[in-house]
ModelCIF file with pLDDT and N, C-alpha, C, O atoms, coordinates in Angstrom:
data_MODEL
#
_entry.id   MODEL 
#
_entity.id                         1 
_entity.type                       polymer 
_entity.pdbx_number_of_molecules   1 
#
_entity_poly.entity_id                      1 
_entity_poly.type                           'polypeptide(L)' 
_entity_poly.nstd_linkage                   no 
_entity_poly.nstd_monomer                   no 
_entity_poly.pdbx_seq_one_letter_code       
;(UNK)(UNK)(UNK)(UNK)(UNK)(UNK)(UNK)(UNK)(UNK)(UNK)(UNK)(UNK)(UNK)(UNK)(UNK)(UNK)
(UNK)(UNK)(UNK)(UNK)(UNK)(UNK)(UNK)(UNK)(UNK)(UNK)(UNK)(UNK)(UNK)(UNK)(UNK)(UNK)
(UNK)(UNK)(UNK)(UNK)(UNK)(UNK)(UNK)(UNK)(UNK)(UNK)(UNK)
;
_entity_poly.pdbx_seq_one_letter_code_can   XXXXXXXXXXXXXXXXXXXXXXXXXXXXXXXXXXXXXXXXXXX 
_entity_poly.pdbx_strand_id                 A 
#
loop_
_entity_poly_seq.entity_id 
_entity_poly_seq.num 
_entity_poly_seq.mon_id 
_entity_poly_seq.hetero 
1 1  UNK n 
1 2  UNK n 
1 3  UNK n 
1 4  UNK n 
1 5  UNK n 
1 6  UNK n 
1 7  UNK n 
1 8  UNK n 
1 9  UNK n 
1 10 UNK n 
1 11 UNK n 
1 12 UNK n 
1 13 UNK n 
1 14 UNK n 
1 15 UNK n 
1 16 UNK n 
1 17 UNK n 
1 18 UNK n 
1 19 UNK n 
1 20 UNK n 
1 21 UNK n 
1 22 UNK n 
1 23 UNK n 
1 24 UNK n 
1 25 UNK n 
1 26 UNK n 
1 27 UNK n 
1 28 UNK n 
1 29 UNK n 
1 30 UNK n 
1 31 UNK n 
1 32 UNK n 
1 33 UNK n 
1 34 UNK n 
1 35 UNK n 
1 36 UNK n 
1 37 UNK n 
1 38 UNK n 
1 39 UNK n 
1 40 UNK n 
1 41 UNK n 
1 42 UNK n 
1 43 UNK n 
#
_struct_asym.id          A 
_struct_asym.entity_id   1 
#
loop_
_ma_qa_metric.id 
_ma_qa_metric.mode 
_ma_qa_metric.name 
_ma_qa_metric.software_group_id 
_ma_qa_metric.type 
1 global pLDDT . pLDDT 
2 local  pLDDT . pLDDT 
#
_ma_qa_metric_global.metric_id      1 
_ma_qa_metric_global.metric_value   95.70 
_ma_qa_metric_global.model_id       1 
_ma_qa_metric_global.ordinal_id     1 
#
loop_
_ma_qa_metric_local.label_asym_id 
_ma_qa_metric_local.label_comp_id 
_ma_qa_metric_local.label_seq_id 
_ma_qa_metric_local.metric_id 
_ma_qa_metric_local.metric_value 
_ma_qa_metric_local.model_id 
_ma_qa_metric_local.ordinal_id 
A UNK 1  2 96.00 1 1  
A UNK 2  2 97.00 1 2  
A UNK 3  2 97.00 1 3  
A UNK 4  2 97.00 1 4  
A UNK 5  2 98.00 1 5  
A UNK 6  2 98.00 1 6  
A UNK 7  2 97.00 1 7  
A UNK 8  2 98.00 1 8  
A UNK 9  2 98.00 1 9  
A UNK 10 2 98.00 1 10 
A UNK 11 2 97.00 1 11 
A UNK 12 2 97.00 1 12 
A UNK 13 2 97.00 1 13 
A UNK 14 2 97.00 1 14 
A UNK 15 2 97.00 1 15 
A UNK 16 2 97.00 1 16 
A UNK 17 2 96.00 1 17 
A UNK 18 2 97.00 1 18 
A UNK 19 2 96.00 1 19 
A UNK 20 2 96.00 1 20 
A UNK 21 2 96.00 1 21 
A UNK 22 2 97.00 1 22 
A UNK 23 2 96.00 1 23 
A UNK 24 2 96.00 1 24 
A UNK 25 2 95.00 1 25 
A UNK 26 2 96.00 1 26 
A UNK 27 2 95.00 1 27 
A UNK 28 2 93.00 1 28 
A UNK 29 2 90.00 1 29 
A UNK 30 2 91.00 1 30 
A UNK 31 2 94.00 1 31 
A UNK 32 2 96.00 1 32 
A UNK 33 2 97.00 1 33 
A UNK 34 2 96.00 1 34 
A UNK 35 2 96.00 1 35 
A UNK 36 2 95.00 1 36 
A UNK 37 2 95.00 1 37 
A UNK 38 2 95.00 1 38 
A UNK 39 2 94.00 1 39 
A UNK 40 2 94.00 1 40 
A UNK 41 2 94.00 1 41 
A UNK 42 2 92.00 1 42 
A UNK 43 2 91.00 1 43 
#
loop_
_atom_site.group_PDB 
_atom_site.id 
_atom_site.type_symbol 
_atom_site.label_atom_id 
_atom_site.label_alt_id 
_atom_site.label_comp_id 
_atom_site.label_asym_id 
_atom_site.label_entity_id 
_atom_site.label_seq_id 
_atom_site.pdbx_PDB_ins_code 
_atom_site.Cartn_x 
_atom_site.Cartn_y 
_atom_site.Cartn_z 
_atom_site.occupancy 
_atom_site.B_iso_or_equiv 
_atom_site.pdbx_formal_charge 
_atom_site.auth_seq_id 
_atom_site.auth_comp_id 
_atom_site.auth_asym_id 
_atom_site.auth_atom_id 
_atom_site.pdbx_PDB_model_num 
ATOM 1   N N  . UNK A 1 1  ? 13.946 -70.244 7.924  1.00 96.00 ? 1  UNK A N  1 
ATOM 2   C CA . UNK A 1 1  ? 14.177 -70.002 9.350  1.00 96.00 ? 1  UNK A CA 1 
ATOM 3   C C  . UNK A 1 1  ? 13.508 -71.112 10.153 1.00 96.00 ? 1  UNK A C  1 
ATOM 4   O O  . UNK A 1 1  ? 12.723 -71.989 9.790  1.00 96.00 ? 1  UNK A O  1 
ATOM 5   N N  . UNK A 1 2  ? 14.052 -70.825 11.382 1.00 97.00 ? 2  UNK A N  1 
ATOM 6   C CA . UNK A 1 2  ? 13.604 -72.125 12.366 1.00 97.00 ? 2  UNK A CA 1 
ATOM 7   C C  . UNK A 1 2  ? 13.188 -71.627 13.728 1.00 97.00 ? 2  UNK A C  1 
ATOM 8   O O  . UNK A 1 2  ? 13.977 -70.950 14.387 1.00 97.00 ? 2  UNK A O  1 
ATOM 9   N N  . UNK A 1 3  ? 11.548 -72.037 14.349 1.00 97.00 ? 3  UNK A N  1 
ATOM 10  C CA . UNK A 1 3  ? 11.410 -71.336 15.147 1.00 97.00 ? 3  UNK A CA 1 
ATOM 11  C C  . UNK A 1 3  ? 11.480 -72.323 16.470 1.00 97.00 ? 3  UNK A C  1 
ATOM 12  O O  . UNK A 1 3  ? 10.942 -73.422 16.338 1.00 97.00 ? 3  UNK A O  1 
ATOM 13  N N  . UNK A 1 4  ? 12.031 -72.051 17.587 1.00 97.00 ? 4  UNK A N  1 
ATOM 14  C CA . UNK A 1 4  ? 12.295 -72.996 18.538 1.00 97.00 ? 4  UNK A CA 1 
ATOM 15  C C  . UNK A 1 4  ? 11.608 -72.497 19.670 1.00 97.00 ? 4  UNK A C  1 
ATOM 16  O O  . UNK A 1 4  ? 12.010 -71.424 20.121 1.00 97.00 ? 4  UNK A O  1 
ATOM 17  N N  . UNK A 1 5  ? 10.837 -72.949 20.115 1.00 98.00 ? 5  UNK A N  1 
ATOM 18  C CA . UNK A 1 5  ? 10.083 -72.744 22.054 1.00 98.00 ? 5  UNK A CA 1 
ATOM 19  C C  . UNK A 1 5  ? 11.371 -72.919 22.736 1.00 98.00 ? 5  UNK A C  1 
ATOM 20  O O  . UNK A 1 5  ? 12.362 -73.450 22.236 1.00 98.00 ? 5  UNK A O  1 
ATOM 21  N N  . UNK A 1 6  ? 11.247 -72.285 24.269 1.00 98.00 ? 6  UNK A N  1 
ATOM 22  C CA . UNK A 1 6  ? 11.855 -72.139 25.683 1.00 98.00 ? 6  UNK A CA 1 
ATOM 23  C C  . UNK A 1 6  ? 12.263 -73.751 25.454 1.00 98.00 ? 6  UNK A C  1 
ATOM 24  O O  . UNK A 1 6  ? 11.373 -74.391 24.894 1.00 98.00 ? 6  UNK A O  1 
ATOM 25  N N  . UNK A 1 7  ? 13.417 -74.471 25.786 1.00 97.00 ? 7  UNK A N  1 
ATOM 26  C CA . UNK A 1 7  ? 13.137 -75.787 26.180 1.00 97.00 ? 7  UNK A CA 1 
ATOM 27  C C  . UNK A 1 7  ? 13.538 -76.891 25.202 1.00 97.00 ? 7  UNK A C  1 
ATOM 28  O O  . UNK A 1 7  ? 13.911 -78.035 25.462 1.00 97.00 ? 7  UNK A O  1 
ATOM 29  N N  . UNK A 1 8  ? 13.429 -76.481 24.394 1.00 98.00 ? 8  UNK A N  1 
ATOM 30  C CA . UNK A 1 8  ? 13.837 -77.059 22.734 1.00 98.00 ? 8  UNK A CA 1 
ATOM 31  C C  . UNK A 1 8  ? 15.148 -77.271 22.853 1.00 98.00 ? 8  UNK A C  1 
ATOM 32  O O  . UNK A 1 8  ? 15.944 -76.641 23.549 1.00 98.00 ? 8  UNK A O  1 
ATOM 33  N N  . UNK A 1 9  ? 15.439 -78.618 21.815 1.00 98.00 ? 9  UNK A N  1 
ATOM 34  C CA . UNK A 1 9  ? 16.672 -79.142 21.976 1.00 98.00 ? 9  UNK A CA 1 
ATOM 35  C C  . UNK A 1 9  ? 16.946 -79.032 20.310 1.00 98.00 ? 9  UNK A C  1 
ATOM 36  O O  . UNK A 1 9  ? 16.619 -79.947 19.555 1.00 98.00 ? 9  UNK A O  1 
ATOM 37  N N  . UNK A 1 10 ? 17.573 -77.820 19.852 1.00 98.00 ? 10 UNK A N  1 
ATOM 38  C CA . UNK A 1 10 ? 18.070 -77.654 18.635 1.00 98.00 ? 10 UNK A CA 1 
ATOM 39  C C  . UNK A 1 10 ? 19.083 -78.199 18.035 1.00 98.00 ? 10 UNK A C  1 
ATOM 40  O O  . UNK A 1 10 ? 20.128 -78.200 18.684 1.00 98.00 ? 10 UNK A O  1 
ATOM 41  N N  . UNK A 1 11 ? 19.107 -78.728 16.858 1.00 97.00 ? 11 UNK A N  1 
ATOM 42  C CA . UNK A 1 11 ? 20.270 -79.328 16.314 1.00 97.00 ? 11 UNK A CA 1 
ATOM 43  C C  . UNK A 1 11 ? 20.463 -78.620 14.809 1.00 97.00 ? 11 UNK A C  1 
ATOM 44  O O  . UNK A 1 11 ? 19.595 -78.723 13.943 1.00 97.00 ? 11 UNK A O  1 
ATOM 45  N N  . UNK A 1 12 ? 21.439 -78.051 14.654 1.00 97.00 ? 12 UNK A N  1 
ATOM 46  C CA . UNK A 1 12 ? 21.720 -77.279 13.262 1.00 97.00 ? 12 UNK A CA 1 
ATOM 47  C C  . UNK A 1 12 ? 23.170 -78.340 12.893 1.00 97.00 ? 12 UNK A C  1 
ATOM 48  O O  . UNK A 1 12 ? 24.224 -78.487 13.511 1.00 97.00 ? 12 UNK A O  1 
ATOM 49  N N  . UNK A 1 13 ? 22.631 -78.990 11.545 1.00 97.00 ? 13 UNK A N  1 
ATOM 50  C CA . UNK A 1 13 ? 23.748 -79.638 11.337 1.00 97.00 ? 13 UNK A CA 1 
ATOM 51  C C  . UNK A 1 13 ? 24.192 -79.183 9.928  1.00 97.00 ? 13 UNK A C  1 
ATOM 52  O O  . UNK A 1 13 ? 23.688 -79.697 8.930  1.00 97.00 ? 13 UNK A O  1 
ATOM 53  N N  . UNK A 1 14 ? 25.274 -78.075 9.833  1.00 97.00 ? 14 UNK A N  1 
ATOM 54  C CA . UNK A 1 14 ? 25.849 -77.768 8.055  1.00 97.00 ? 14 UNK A CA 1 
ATOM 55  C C  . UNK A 1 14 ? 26.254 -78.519 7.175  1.00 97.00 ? 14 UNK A C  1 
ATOM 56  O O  . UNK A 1 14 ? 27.336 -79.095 7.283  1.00 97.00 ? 14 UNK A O  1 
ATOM 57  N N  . UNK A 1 15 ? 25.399 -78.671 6.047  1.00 97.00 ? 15 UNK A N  1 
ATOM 58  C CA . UNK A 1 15 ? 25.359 -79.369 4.780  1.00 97.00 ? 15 UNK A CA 1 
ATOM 59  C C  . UNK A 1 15 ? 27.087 -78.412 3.803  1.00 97.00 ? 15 UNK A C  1 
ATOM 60  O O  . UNK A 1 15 ? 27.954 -78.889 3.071  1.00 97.00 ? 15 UNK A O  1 
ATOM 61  N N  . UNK A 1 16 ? 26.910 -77.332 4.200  1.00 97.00 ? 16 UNK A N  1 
ATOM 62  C CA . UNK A 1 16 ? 27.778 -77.027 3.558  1.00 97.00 ? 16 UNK A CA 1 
ATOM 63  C C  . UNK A 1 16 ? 28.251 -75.732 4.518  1.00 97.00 ? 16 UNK A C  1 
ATOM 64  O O  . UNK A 1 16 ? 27.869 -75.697 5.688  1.00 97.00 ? 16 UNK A O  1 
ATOM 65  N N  . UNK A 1 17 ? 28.958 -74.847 4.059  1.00 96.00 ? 17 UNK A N  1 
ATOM 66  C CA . UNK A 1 17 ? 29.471 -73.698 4.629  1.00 96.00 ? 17 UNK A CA 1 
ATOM 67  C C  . UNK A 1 17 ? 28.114 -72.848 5.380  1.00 96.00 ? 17 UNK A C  1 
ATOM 68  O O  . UNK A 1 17 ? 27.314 -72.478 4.522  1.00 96.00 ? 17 UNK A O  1 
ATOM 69  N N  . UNK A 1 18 ? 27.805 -72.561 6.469  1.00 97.00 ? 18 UNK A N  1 
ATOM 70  C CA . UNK A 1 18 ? 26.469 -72.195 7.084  1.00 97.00 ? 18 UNK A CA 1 
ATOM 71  C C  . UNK A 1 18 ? 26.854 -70.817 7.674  1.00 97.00 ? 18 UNK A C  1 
ATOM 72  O O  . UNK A 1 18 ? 27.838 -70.758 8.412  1.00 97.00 ? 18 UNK A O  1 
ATOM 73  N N  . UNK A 1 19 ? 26.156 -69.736 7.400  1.00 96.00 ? 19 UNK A N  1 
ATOM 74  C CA . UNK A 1 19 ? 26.353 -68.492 8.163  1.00 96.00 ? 19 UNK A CA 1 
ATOM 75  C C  . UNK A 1 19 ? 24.552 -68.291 9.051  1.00 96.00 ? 19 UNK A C  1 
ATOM 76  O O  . UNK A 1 19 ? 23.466 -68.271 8.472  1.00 96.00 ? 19 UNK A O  1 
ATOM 77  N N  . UNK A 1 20 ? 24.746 -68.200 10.182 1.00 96.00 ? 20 UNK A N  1 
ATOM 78  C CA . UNK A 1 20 ? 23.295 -68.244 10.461 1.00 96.00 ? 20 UNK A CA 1 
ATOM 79  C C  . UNK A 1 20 ? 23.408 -67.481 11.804 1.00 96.00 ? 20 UNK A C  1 
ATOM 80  O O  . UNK A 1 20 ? 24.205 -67.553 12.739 1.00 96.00 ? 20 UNK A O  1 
ATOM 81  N N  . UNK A 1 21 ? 21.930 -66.456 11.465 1.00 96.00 ? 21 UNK A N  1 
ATOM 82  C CA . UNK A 1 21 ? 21.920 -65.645 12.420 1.00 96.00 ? 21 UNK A CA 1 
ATOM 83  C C  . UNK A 1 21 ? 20.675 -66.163 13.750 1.00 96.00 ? 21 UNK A C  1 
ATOM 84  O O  . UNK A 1 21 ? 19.508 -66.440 13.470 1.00 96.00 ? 21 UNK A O  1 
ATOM 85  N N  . UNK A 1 22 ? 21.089 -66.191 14.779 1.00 97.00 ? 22 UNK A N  1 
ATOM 86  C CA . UNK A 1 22 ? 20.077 -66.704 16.111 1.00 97.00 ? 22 UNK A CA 1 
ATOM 87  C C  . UNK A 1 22 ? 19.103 -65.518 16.897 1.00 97.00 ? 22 UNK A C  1 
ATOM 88  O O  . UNK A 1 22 ? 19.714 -65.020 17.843 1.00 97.00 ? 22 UNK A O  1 
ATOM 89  N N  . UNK A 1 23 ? 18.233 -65.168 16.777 1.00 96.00 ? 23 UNK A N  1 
ATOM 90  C CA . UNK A 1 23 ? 17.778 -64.174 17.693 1.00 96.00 ? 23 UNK A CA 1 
ATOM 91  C C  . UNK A 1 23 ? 16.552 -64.716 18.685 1.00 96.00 ? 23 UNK A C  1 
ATOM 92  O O  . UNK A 1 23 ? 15.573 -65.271 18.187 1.00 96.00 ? 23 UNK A O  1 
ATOM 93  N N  . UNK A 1 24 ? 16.678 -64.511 20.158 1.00 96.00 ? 24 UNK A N  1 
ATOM 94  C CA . UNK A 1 24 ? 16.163 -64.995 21.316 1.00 96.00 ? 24 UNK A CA 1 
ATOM 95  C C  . UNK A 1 24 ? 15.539 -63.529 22.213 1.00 96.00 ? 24 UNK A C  1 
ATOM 96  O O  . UNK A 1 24 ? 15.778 -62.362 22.524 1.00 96.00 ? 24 UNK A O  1 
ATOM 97  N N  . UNK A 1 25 ? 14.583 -64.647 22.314 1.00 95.00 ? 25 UNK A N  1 
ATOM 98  C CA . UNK A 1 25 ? 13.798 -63.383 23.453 1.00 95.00 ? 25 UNK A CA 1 
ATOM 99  C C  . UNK A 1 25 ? 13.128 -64.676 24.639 1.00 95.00 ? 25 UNK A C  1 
ATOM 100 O O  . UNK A 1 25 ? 13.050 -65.886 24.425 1.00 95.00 ? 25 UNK A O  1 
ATOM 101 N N  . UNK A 1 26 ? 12.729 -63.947 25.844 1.00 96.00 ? 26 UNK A N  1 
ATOM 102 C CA . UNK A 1 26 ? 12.098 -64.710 26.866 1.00 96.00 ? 26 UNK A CA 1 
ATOM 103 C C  . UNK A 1 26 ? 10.741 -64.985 26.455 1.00 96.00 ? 26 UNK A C  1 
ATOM 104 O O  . UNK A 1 26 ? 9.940  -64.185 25.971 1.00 96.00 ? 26 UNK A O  1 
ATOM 105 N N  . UNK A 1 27 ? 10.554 -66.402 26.743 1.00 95.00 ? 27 UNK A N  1 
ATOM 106 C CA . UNK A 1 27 ? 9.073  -66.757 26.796 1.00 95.00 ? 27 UNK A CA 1 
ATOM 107 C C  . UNK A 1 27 ? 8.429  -67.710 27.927 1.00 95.00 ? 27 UNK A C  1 
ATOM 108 O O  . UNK A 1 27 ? 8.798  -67.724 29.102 1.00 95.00 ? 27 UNK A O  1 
ATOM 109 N N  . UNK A 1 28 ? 7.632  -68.328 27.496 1.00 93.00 ? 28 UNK A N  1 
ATOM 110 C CA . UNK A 1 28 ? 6.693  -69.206 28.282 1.00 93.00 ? 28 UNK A CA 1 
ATOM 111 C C  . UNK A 1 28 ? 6.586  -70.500 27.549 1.00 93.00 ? 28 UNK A C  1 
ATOM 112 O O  . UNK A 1 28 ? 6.121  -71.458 28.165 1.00 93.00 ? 28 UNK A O  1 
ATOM 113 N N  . UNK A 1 29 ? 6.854  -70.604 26.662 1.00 90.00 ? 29 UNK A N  1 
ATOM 114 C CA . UNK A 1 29 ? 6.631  -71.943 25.811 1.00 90.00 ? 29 UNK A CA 1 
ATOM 115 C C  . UNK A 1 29 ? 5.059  -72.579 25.161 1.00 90.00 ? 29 UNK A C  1 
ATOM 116 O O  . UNK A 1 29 ? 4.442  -73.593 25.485 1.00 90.00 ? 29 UNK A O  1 
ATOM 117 N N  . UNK A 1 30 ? 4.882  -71.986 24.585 1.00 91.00 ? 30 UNK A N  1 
ATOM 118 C CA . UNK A 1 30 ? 3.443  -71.812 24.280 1.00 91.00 ? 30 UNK A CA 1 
ATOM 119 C C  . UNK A 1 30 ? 3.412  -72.254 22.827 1.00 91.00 ? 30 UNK A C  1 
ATOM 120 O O  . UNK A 1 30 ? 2.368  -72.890 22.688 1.00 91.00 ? 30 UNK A O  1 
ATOM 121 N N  . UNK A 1 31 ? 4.008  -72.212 21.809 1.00 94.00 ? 31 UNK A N  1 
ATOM 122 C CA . UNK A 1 31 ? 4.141  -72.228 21.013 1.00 94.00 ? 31 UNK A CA 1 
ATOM 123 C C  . UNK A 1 31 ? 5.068  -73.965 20.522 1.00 94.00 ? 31 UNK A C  1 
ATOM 124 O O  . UNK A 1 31 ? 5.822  -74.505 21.332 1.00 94.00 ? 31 UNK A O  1 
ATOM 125 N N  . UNK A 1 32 ? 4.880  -74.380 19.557 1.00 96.00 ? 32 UNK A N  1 
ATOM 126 C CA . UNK A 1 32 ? 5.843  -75.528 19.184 1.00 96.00 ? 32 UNK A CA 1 
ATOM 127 C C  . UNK A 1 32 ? 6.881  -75.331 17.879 1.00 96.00 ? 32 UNK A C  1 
ATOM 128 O O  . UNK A 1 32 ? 6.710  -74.537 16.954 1.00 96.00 ? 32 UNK A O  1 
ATOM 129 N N  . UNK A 1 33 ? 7.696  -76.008 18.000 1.00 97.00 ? 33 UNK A N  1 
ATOM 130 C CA . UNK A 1 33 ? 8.608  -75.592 16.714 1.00 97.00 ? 33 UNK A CA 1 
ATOM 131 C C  . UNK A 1 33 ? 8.180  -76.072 15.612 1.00 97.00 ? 33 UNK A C  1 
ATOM 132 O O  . UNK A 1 33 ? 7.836  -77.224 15.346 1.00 97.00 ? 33 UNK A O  1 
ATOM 133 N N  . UNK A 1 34 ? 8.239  -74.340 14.417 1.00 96.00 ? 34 UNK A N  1 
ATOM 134 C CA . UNK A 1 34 ? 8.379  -74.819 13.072 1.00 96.00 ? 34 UNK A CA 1 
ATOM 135 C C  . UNK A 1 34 ? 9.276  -74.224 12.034 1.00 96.00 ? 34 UNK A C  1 
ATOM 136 O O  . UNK A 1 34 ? 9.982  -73.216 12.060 1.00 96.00 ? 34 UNK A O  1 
ATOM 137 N N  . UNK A 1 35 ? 9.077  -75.030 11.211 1.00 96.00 ? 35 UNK A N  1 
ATOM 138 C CA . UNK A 1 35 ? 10.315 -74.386 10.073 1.00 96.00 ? 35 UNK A CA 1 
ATOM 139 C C  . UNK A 1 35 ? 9.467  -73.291 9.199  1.00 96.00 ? 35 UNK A C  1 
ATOM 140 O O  . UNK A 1 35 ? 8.341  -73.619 8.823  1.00 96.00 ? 35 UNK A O  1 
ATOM 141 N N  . UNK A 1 36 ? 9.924  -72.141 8.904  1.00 95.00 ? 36 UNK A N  1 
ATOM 142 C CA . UNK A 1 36 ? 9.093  -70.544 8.303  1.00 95.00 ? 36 UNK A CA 1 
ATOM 143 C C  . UNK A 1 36 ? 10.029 -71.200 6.735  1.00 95.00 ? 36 UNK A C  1 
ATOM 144 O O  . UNK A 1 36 ? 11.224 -71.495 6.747  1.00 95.00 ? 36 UNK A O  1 
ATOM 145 N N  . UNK A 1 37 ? 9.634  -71.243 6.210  1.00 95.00 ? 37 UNK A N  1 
ATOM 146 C CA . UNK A 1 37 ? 9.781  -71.170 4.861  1.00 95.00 ? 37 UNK A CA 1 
ATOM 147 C C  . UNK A 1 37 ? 9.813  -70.024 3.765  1.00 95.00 ? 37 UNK A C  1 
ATOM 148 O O  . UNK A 1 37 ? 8.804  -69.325 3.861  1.00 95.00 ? 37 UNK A O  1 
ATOM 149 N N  . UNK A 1 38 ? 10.491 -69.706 2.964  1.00 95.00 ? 38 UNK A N  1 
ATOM 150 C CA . UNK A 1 38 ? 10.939 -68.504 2.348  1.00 95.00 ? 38 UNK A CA 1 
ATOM 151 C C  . UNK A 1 38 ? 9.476  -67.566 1.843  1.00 95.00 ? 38 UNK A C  1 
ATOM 152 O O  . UNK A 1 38 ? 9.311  -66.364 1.636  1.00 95.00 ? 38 UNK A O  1 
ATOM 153 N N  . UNK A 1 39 ? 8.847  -68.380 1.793  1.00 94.00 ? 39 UNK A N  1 
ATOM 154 C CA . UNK A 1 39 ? 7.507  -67.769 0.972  1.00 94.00 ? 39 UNK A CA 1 
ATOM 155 C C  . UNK A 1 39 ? 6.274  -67.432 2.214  1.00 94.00 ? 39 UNK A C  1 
ATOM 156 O O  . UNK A 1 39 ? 5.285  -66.773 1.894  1.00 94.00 ? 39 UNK A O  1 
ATOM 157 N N  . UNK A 1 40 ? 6.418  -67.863 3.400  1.00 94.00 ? 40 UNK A N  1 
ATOM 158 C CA . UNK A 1 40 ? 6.124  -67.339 4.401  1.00 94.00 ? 40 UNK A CA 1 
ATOM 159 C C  . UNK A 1 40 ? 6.591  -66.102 4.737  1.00 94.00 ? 40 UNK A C  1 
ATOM 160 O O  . UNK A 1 40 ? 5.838  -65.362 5.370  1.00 94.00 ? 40 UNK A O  1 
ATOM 161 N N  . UNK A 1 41 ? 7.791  -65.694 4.411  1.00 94.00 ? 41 UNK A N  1 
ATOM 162 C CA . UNK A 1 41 ? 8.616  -64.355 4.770  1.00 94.00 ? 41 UNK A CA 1 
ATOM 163 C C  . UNK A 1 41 ? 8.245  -62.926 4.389  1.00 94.00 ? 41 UNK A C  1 
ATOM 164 O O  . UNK A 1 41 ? 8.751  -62.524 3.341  1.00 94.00 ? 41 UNK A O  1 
ATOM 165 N N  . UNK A 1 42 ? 7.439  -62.076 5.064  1.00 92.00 ? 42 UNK A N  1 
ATOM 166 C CA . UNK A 1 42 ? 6.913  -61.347 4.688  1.00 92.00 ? 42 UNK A CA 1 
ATOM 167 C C  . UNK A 1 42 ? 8.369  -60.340 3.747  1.00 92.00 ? 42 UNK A C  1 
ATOM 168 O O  . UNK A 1 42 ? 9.485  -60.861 3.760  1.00 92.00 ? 42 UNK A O  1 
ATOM 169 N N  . UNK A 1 43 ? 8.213  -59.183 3.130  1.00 91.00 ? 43 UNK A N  1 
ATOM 170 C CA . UNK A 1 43 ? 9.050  -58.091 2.559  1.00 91.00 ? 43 UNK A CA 1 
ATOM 171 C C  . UNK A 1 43 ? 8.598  -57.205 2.816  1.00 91.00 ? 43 UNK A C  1 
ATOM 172 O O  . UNK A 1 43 ? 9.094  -56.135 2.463  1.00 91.00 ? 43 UNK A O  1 
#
C-alpha cells in the first residue's frame, strides 16, 4: 500500500493488469508519503 498526505501528487503507473483499491479521509498534512509494505500489515 501507498500512503499519500493532503497535497500529494500521486502517480500509479500498471506494470501489469492493476486492481487497486483508494480510500481517503480529510486531513491536515502532517504526515509524508510512504510505501506500507506487506509485512507491515497487521492481520
Amino acid at each position: 500500500a501507498l500512503y499519500a498526505p493532503p497535497r500529494a501528487a500521486v502517480e500509479i503507473t500498471a506494470e501489469t493488469p492493476v486492481e487497486l483499491a483508494v480510500g481517503s479521509a480529510p486531513a491536515k498534512g502532517l504526515h509524508p508519503a510512504r510505501l506500507i509494505l506487506p509485512e507491515e500489515v497487521g492481520r
